[in-house]
Every structure is written in C-alpha cells, then in structure tokens.
Protein backbone atom coordinates (compact mmCIF):
# COMPACT_ATOMS: atom_id res chain seq x y z
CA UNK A 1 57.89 96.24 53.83
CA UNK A 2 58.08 99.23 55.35
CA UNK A 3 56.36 102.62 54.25
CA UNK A 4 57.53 106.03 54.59
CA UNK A 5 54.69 108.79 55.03
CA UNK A 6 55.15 112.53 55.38
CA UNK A 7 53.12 115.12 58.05
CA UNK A 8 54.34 118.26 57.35
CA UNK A 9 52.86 120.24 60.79
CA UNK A 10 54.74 123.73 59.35
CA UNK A 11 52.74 126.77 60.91
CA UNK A 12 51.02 124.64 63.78
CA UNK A 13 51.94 125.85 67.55
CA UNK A 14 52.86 123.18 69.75
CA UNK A 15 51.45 120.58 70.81
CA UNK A 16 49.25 120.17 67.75
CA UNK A 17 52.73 118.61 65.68
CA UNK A 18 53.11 116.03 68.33
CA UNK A 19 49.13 115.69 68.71
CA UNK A 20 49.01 115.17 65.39
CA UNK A 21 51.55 112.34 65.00
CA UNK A 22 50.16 110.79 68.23
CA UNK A 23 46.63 110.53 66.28
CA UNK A 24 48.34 108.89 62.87
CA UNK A 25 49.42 106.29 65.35
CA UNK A 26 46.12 106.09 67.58
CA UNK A 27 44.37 105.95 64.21
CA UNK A 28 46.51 103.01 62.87
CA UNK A 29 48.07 104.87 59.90
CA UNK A 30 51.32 103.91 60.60
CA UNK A 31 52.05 100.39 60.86
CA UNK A 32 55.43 99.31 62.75
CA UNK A 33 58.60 99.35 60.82
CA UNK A 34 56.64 102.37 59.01
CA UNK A 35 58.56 105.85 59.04
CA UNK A 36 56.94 109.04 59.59
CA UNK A 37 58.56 112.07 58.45
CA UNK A 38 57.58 115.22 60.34
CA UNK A 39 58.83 119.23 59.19
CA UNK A 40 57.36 121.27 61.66
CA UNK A 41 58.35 124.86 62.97
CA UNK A 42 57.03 125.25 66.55
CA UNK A 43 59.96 126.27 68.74
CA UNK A 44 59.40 123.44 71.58
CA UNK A 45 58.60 120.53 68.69
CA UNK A 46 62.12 119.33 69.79
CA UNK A 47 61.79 118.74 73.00
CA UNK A 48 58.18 117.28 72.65
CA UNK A 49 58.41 115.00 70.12
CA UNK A 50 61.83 113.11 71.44
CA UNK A 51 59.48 113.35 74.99
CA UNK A 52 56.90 111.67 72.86
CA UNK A 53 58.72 108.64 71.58
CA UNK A 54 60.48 107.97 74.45
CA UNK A 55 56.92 107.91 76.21
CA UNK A 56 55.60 105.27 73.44
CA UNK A 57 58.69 103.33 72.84
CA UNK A 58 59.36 104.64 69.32
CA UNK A 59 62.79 105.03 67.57
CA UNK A 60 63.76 108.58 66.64
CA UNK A 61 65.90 107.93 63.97
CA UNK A 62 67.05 111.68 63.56
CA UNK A 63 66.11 115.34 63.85
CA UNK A 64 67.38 118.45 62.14
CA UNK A 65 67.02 122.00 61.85
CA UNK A 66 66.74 123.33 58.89
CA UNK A 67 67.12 126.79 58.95
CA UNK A 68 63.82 127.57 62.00
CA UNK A 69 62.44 124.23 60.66
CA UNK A 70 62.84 121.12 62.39
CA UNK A 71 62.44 117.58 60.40
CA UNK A 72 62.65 114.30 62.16
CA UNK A 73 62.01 110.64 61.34
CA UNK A 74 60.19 108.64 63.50
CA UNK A 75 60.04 104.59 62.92
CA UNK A 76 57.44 102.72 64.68
C-alpha cells in the first residue's frame, strides 16, 4: 500500500526544495510506490525537480502552478 506524504518547501530558494526531497529519499522516508507531494515557490523548482527525477528514475506524475506556487507529485 502506498503512502502519500507532503514537503511543503514554500519560501526555500532553490536547490534546497529538490535537496530536500533528494534527502527524504536518501533517508528512506519514502518507500517505492510512495507519493511525495511537494508546494514549493522557488522560480527554477520546475526545471530542477523534473531534472531530478529523470536523473533517479522517478515518475513525475504532475506539476502545477498555482498562482507563483508550484505543486508536483512525485511517485517512487
């Protein structure tokens, strides 16, 4: 089963937001088949995190803007 967890990386320049969900996978605190939500509102977060899980084979199931805000779901 598959659990969805949440970073919310709002205020952080980049690349702390990708840094960040690099370490919750380094760290083992998402499993595979887990989904990570991200919100973030660095300008580039974009561009690095679909960099990022191409890089580590991850599926990038969507991102958004929300009005200056990105959010994306990652699935590993």
């Amino acid at each position: 089963m598959s659990t969805k967890h949440l970073l919310d990386a709002k205020g952080l320049k980049c690349p702390l937001p990708t840094l960040m969900v690099d370490g919750k996978m380094r760290k083992n605190e998402v499993k595979p088949g887990d989904v990570l939500e991200v919100v973030a509102d660095c300008p580039t977060f974009e561009n690095d995190i679909k960099s990022w899980c191409t890089r580590n084979k991850k599926v990038l199931v969507f991102i958004r803007d929300e009005g200056g805000i990105k959010r994306c779901q990652i699935q590993f």
